[in-house]
C-alpha atoms as a PDB file:
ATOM      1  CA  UNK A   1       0.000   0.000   0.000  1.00  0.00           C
ATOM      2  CA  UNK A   2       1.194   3.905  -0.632  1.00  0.00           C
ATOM      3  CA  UNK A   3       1.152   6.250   1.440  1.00  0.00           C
ATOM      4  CA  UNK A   4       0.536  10.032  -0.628  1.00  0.00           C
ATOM      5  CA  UNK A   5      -0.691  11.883   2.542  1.00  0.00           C
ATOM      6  CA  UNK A   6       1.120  11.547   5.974  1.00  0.00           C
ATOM      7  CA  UNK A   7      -0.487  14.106   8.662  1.00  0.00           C
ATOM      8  CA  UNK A   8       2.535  14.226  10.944  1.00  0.00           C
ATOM      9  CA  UNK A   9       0.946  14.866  14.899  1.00  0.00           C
ATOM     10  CA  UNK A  10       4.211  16.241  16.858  1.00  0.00           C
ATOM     11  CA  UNK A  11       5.198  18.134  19.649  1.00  0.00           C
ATOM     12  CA  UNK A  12       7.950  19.919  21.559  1.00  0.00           C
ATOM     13  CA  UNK A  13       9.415  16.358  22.831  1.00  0.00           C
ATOM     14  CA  UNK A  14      12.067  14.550  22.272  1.00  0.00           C
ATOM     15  CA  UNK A  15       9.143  11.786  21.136  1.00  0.00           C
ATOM     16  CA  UNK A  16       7.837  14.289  18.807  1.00  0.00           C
ATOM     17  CA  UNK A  17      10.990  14.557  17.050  1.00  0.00           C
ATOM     18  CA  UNK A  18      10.968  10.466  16.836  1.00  0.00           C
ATOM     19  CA  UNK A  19       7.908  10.926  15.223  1.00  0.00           C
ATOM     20  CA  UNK A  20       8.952  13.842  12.490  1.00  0.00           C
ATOM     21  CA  UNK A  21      12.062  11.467  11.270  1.00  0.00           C
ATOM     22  CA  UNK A  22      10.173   8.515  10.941  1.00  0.00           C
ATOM     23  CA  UNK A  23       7.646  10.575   8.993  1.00  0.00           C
ATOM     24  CA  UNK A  24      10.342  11.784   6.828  1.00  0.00           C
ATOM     25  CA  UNK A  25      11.797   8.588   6.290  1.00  0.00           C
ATOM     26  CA  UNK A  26       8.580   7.024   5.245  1.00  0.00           C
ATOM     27  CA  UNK A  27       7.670  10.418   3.154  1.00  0.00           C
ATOM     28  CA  UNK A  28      10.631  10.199   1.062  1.00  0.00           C
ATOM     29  CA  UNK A  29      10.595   5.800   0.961  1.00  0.00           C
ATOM     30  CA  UNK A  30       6.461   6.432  -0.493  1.00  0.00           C
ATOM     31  CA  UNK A  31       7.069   9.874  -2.362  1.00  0.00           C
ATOM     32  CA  UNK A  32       4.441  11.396  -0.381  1.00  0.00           C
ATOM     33  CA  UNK A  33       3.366  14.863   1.349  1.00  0.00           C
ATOM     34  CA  UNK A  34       3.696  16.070   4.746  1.00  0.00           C
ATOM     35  CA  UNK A  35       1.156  17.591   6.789  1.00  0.00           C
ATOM     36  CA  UNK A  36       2.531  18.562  10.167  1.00  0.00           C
ATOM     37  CA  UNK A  37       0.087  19.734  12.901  1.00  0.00           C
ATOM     38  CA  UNK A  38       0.272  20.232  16.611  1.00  0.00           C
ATOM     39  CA  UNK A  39      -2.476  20.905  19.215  1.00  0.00           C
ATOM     40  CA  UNK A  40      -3.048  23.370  21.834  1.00  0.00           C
ATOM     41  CA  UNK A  41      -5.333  23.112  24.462  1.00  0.00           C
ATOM     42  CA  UNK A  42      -6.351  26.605  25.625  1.00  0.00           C
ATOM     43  CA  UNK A  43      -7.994  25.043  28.488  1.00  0.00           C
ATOM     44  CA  UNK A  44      -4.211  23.578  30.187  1.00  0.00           C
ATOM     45  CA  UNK A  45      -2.504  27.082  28.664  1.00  0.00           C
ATOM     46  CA  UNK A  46      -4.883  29.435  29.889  1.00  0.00           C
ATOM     47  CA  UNK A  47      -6.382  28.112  32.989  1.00  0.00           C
ATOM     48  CA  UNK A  48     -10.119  28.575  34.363  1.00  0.00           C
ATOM     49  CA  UNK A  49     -11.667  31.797  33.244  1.00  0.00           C
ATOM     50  CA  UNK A  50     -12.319  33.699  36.158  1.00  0.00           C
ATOM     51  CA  UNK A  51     -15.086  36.166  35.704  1.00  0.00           C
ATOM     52  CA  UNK A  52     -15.244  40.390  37.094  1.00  0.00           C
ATOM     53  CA  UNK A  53     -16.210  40.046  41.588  1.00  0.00           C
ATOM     54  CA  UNK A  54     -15.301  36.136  41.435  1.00  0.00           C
ATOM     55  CA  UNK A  55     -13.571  35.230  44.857  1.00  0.00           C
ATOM     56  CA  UNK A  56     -13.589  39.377  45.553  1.00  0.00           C
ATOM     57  CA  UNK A  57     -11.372  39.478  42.900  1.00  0.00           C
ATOM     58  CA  UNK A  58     -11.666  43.322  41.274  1.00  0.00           C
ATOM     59  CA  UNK A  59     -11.868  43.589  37.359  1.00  0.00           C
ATOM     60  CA  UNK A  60      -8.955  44.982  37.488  1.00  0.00           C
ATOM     61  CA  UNK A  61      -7.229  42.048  38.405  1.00  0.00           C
ATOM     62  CA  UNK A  62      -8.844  40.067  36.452  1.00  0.00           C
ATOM     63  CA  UNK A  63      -8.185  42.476  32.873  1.00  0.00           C
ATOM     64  CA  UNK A  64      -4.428  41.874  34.455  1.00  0.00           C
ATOM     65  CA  UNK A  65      -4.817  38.149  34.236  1.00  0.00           C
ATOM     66  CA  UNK A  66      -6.308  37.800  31.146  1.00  0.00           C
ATOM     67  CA  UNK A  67      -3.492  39.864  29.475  1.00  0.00           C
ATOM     68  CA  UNK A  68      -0.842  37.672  31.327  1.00  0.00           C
ATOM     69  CA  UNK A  69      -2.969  34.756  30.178  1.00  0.00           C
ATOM     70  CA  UNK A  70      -3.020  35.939  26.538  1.00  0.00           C
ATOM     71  CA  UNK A  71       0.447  37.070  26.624  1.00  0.00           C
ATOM     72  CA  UNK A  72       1.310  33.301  27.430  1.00  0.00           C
ATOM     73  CA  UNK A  73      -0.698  31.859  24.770  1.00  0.00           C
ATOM     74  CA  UNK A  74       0.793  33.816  21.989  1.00  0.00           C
ATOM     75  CA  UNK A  75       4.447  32.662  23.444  1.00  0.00           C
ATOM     76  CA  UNK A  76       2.980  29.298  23.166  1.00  0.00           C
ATOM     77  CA  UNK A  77       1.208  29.713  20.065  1.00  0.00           C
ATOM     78  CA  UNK A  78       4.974  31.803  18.327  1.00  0.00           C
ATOM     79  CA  UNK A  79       6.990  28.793  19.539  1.00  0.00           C
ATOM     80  CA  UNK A  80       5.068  26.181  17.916  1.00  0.00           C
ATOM     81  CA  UNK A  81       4.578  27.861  14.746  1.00  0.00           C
ATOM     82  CA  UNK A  82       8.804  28.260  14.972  1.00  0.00           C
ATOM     83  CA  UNK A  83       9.059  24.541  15.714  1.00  0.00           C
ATOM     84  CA  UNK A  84       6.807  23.430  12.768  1.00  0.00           C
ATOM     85  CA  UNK A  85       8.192  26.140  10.363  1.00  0.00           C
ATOM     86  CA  UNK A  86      11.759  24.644  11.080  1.00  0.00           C
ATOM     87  CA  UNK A  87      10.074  20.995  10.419  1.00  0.00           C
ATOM     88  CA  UNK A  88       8.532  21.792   7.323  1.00  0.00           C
ATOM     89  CA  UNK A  89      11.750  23.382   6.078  1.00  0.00           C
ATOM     90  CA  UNK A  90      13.911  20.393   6.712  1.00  0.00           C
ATOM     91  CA  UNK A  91      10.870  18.292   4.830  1.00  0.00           C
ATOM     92  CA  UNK A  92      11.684  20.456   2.177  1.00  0.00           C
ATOM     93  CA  UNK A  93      15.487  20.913   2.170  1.00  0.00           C
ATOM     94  CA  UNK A  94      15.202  16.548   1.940  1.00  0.00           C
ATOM     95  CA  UNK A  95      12.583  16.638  -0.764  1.00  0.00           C
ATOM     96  CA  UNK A  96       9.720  16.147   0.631  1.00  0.00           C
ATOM     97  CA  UNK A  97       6.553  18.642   0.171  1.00  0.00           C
ATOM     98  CA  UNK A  98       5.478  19.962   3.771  1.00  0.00           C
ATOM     99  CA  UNK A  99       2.911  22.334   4.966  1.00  0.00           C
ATOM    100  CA  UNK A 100       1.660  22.502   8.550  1.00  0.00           C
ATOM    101  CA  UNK A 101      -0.775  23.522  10.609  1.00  0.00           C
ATOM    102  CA  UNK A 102      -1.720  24.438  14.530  1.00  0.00           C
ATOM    103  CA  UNK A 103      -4.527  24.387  16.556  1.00  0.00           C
ATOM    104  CA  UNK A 104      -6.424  25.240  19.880  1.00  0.00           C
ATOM    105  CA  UNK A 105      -8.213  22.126  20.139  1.00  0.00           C
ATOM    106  CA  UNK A 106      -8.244  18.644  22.137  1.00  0.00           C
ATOM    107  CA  UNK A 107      -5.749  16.784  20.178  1.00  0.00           C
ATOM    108  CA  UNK A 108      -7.005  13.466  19.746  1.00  0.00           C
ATOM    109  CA  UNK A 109     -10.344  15.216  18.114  1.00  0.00           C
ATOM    110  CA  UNK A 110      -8.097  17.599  15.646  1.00  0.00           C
ATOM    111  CA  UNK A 111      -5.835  14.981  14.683  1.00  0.00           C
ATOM    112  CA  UNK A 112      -8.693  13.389  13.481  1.00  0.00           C
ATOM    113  CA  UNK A 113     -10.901  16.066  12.500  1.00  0.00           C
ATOM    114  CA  UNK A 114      -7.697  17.613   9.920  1.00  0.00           C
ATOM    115  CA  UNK A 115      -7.285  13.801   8.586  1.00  0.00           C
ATOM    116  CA  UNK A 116     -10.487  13.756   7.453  1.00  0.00           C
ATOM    117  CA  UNK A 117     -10.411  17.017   5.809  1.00  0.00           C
ATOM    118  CA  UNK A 118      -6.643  16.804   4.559  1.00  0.00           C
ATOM    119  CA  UNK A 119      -7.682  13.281   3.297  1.00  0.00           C
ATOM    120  CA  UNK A 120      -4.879  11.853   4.945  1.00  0.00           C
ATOM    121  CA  UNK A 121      -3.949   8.316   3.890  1.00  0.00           C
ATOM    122  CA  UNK A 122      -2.056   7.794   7.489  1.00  0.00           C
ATOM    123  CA  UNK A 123      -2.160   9.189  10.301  1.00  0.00           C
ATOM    124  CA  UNK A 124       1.378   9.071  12.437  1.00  0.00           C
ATOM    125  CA  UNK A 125       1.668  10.341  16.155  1.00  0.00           C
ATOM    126  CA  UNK A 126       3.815   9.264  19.472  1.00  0.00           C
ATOM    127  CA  UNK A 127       2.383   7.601  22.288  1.00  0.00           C
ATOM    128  CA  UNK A 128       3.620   8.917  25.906  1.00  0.00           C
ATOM    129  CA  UNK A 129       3.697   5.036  27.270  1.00  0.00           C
ATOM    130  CA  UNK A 130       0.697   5.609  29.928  1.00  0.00           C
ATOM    131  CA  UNK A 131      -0.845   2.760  30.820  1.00  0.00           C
ATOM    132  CA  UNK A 132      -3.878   1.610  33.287  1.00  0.00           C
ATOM    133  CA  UNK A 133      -5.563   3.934  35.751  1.00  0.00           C
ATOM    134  CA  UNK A 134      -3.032   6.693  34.756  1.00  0.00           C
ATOM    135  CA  UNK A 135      -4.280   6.591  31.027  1.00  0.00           C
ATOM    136  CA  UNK A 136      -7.976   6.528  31.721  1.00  0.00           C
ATOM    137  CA  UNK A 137      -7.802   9.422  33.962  1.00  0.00           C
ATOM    138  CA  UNK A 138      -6.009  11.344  31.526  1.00  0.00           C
ATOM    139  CA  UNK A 139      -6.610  10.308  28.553  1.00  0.00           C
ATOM    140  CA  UNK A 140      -4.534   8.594  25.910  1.00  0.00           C
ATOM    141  CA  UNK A 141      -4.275  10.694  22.179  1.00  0.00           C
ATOM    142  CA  UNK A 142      -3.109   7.638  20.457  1.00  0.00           C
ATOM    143  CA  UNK A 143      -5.966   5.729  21.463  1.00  0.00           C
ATOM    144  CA  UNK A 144      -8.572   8.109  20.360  1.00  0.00           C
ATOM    145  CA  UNK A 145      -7.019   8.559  17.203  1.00  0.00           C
ATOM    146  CA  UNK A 146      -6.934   4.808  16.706  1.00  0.00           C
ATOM    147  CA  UNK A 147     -10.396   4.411  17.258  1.00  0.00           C
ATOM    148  CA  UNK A 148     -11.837   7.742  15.633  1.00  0.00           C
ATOM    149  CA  UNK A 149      -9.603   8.272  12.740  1.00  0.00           C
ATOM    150  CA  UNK A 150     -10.521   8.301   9.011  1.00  0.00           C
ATOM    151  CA  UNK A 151      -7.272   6.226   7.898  1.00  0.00           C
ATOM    152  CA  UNK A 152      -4.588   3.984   8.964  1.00  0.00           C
ATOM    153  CA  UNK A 153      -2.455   5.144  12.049  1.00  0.00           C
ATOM    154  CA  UNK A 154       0.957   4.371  12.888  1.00  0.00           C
ATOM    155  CA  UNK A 155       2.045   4.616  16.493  1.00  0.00           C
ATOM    156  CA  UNK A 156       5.408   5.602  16.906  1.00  0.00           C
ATOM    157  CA  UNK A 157       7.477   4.097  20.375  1.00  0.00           C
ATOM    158  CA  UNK A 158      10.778   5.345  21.298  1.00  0.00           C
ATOM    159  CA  UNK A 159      13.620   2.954  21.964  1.00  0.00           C
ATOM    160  CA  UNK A 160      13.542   3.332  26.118  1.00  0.00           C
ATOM    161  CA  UNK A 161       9.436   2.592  26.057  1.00  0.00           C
ATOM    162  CA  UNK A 162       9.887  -0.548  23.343  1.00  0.00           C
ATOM    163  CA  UNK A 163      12.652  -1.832  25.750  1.00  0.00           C
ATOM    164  CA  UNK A 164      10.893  -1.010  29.120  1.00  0.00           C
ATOM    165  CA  UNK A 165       7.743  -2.937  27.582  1.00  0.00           C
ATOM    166  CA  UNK A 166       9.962  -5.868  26.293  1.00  0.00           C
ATOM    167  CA  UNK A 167      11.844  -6.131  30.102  1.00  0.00           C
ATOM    168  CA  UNK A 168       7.900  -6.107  31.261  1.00  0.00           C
ATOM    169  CA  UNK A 169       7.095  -8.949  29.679  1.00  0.00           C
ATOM    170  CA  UNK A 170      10.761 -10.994  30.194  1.00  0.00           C
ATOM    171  CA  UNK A 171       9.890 -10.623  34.014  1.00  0.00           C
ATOM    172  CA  UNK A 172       6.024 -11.647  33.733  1.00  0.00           C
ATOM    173  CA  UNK A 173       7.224 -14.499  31.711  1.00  0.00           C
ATOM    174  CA  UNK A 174      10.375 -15.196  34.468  1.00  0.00           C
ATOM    175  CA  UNK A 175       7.304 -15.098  37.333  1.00  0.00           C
ATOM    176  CA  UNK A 176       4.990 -17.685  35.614  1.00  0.00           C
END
């Protein structure tokens, strides 16, 4: 099977860069097109939304926060866009045609969402190894793109969680 679309989901991690090489790899392998994207979640950048008297708070204050709070996001928002710029120009540089995008939305559900509109043909992303309680109570992106997304996925490991999974199940299978 080819591959003509890869939508590219990375981040700021060392994992995220894991991801972009493989993608590149695999882009230049299938002769295909990049589409990098990252998520924000305005929700973890910006906090709750306080509202004017909340907690005695005056509006004052709370105009303050709300700049501070805005200020922050378009840090956030100026890094990324650096980060995937720099991404898309290394595609390039190797070859391979590369556009991205960002948005301020769950990422799991924009991931998906942009495959579907992109027409992605695969879907590539990290997974941050949580497992158990830990994932359900936060949540697992990889697993929500498996199960909601338009195309094939491929989950990209590093090396430390492929060989802390493989010395999981050498001791389970030293125990039974």
């Amino acid at each position: 099977m080819t591959y003509s679309k890869l939508l590219v989901a990375i981040d700021q991690s060392p994992l995220g860069q894991a991801v972009f090489a493989q993608a590149l790899d695999l882009a230049k392998i299938q002769k295909s097109s990049l589409m990098l994207l990252h998520c924000l979640m305005p929700e973890v950048l910006l906090g709750p939304m306080l509202m004017p008297g909340e907690f005695g708070l005056s509006p004052h204050l709370i105009s303050q926060t709300y700049k501070v709070q805005q200020e922050q996001l378009d840090l956030q928002v100026s890094t990324v866009r650096e980060m995937l710029e720099h991404y898309t120009k290394v595609a390039t540089q190797q070859g391979v045609p590369a556009e991205f995008s960002y948005r301020c939305v769950d990422a799991g559900r924009g991931i998906c969402e942009l495959a579907s509109s992109w027409n992605a043909d695969l879907v590539i992303l990290g997974r941050r190894g949580i497992k158990g309680l830990t994932e359900v109570l936060l949540g697992s992106v990889s697993n929500y793109v498996l199960h909601h997304a338009s195309c094939s996925v491929l989950v990209v490991q590093t090396a430390t969680q492929q060989l802390g999974d493989q010395a999981k199940i050498a001791a389970a299978a030293a125990v039974t």
